[in-house]
Protein backbone atom coordinates (compact mmCIF):
# COMPACT_ATOMS: atom_id res chain seq x y z
CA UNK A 1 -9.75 6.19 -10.23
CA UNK A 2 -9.92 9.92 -10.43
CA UNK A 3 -12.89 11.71 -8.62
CA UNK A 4 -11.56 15.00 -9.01
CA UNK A 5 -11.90 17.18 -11.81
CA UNK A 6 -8.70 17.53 -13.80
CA UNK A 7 -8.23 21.00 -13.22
CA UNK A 8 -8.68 20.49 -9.14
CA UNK A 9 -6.78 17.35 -9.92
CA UNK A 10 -3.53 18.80 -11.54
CA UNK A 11 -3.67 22.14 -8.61
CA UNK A 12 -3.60 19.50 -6.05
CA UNK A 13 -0.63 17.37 -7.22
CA UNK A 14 1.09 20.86 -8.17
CA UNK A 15 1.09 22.03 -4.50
CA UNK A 16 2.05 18.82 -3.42
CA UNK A 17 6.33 17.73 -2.63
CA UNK A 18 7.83 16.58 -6.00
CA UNK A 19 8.76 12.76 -6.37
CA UNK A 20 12.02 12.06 -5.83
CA UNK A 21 14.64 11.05 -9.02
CA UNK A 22 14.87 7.72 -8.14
CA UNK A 23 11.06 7.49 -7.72
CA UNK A 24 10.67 9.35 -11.00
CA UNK A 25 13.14 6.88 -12.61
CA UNK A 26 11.06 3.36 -11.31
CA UNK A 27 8.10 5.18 -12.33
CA UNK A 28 9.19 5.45 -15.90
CA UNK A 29 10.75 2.01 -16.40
CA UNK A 30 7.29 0.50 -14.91
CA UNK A 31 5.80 2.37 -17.80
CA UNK A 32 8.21 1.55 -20.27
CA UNK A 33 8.38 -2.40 -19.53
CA UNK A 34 5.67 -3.87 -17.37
CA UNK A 35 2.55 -4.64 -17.82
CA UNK A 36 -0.58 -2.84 -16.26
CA UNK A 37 1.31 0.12 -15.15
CA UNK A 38 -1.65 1.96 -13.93
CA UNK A 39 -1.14 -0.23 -10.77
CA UNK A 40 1.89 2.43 -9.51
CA UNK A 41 0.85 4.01 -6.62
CA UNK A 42 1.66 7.50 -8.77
CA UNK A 43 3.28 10.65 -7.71
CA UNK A 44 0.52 11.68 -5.40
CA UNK A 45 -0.26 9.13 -3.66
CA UNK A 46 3.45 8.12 -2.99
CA UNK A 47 3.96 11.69 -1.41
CA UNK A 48 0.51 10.75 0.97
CA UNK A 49 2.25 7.21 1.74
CA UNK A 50 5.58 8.96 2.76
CA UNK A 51 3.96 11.66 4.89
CA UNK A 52 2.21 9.01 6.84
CA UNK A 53 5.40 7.12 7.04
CA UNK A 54 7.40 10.19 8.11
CA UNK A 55 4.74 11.33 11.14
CA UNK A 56 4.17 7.39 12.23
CA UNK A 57 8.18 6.92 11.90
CA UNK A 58 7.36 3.14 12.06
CA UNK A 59 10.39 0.61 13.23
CA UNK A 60 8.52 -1.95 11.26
CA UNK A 61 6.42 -2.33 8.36
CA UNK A 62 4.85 -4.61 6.30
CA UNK A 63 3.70 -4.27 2.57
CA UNK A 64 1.36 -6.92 0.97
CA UNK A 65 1.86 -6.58 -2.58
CA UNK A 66 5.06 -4.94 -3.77
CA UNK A 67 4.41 -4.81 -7.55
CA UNK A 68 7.70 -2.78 -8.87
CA UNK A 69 8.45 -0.85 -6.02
CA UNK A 70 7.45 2.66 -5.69
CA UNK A 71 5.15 2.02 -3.08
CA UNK A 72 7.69 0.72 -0.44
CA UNK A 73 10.34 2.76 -1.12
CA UNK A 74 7.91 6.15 -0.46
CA UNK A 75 6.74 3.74 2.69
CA UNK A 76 11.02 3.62 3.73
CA UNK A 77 11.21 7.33 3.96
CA UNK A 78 9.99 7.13 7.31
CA UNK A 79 11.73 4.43 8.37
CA UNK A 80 13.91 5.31 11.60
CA UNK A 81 17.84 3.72 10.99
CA UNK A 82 16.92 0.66 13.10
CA UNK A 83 13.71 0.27 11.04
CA UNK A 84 12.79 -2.60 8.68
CA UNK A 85 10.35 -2.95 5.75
CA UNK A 86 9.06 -6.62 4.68
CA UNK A 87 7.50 -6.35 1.23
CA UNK A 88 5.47 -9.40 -0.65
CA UNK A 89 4.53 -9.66 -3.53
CA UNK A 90 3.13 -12.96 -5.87
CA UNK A 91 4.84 -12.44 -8.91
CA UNK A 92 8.64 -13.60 -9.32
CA UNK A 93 8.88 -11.67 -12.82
CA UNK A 94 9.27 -8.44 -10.95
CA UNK A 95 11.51 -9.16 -8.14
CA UNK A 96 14.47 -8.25 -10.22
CA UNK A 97 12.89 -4.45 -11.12
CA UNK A 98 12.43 -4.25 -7.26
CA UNK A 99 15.76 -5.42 -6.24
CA UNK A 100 17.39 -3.13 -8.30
CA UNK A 101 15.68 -0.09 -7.05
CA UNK A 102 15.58 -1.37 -3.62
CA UNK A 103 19.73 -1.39 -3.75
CA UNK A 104 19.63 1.98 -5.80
CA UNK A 105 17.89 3.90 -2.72
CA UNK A 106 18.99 4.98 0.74
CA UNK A 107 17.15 2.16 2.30
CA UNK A 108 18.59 -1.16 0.33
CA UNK A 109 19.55 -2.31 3.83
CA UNK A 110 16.20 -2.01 5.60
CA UNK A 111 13.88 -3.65 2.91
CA UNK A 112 13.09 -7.16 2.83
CA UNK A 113 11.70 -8.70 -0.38
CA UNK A 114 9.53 -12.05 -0.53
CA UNK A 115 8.03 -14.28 -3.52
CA UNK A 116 5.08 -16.07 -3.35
CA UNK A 117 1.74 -16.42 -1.52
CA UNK A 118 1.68 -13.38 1.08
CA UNK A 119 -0.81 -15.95 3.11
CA UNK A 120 1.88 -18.55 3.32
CA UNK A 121 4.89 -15.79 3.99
CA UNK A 122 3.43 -13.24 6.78
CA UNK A 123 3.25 -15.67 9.53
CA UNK A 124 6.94 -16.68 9.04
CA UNK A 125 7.94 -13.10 9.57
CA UNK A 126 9.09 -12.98 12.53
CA UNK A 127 7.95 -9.35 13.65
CA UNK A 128 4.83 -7.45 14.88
CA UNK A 129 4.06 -3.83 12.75
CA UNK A 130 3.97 -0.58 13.25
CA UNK A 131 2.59 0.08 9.68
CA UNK A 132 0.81 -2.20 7.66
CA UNK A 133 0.37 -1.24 3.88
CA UNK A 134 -2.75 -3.59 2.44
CA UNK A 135 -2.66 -3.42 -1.70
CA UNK A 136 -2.90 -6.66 -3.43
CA UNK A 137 -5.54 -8.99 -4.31
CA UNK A 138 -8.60 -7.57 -3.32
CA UNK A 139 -10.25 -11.16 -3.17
CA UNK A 140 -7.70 -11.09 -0.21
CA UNK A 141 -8.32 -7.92 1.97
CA UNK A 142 -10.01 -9.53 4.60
CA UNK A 143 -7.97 -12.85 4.78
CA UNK A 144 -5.02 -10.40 5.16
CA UNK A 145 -6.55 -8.20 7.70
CA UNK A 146 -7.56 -11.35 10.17
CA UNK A 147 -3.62 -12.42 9.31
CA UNK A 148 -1.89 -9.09 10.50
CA UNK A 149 -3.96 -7.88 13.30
CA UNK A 150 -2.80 -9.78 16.03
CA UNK A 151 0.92 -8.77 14.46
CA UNK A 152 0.10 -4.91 14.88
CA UNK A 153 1.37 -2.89 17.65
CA UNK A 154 -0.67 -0.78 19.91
CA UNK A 155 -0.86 2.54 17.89
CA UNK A 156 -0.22 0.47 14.68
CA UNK A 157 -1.56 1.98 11.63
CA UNK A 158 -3.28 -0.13 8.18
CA UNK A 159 -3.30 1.45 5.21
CA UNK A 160 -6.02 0.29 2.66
CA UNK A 161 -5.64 0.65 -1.09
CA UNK A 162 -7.85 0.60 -3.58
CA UNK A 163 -11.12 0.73 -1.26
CA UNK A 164 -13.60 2.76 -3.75
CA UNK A 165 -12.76 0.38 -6.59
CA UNK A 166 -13.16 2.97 -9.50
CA UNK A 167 -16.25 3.73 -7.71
CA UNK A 168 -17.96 0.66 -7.76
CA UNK A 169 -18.71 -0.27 -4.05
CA UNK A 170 -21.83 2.63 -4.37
CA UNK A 171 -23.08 0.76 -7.74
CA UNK A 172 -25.41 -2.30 -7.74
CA UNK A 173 -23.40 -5.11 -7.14
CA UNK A 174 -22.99 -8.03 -9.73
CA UNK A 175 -23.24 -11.24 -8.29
CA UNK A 176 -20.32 -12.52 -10.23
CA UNK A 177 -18.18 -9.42 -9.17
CA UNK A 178 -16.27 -10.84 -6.15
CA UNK A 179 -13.48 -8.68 -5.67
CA UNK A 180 -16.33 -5.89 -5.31
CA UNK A 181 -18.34 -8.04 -3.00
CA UNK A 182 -15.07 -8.85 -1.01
CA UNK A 183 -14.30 -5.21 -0.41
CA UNK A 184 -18.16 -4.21 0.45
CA UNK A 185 -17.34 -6.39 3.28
CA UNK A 186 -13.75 -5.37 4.17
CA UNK A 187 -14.73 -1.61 4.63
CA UNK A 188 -17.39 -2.47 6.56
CA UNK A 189 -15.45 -5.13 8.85
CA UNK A 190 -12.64 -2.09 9.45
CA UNK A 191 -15.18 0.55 10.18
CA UNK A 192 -16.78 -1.99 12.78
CA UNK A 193 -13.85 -3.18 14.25
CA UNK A 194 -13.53 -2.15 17.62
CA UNK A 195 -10.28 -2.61 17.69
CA UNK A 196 -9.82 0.41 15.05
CA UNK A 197 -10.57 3.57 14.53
CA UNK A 198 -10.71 4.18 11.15
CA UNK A 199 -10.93 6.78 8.41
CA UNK A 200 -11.44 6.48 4.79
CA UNK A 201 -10.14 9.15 2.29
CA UNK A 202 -11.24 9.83 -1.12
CA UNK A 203 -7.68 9.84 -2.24
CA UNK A 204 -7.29 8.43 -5.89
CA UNK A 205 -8.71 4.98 -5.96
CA UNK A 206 -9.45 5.35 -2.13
CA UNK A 207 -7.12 4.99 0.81
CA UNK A 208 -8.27 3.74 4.50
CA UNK A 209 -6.18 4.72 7.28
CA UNK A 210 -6.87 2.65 10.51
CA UNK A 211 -5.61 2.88 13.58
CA UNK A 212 -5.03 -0.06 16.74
CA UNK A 213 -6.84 0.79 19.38
């Protein structure tokens, strides 16, 4: 997930804003307790996902695939007071972690959590986006994409994680490799859009920014 070397690596994240406590703190216990922790967003990229956050200053947002966290509360920075955040995520066994960092943080009034299928859930949410944060199942992407683009706002921005796939959508494909296969086709299907314009940055695992035309 790192294309950088090390050294460049390390200088970037050094001249880069410090993670908040809290953040610091969730980041820990996610280590400490959960499985698969390497699926945190991280330091880095949570600073990237609040800057974004901060300059759209979205009065919605939407997060498919929560995991502990860290993701949506970087997301809530930029939330104006009025704003909301609606995260999903699949598995029940973390909605307790999330809750109680959710109520720990400045924004345990504006965050909305939901269990189960993100399929079933984001058409009963009863709200069109202004940011739109894409970092779940992979098999997924471009089910999810076809669910929330008629629910974005003009000027509406999707956030892509995970695009570069450790680096595997430039290696020969295996057949039996789906989630690869799935992704091939979702970054070409957002750079064709014409409905988007859209940008993808070599940040970490790889991070798309597109933006509603």
């Amino acid at each position: 997930m790192h294309f950088l070397p090390e050294e460049l690596d390390n200088y970037v994240v050094k001249h880069s804003q410090a993670e908040p406590k809290i953040l610091q703190e969730l980041s820990r216990e996610t280590w400490q307790k959960v499985l698969n922790p390497r699926m945190l967003s991280g330091a880095f990229q949570g600073r990237v996902l609040s800057m974004i956050s901060k300059l759209i200053q979205p009065k919605s947002i939407l997060e498919i695939g929560t995991y502990t966290g860290y993701s949506a509360l970087c997301l809530a920075e930029g939330l104006p007071k009025d704003g909301m955040l609606y995260t999903v995520d699949k598995n029940e066994e973390l909605e307790e972690l999330q809750h109680k960092y959710f109520q720990k943080s400045d924004y345990k009034n504006q965050i909305t959590q939901y269990v189960g299928n993100a399929l079933d859930i984001i058409p009963s949410i009863d709200s069109k986006f202004d940011l739109v944060f894409i970092d779940a199942d992979k098999s997924n992407y471009v089910n999810y994409f076809h669910l929330i683009i008629d629910k974005m706002n003009k000027g509406g921005v999707i956030l892509s994680d995970n695009v570069l796939w450790s680096g595997k959508v430039v290696e020969e494909l295996d057949p039996k490799d789906i989630d690869t296969k799935i992704l091939l086709d979702y970054n070409r299907l957002l750079n064709e859009d014409d409905r988007l314009e859209t940008v993808l940055l070599p940040i970490r695992d790889g991070l798309t920014i597109s933006r509603v035309l």
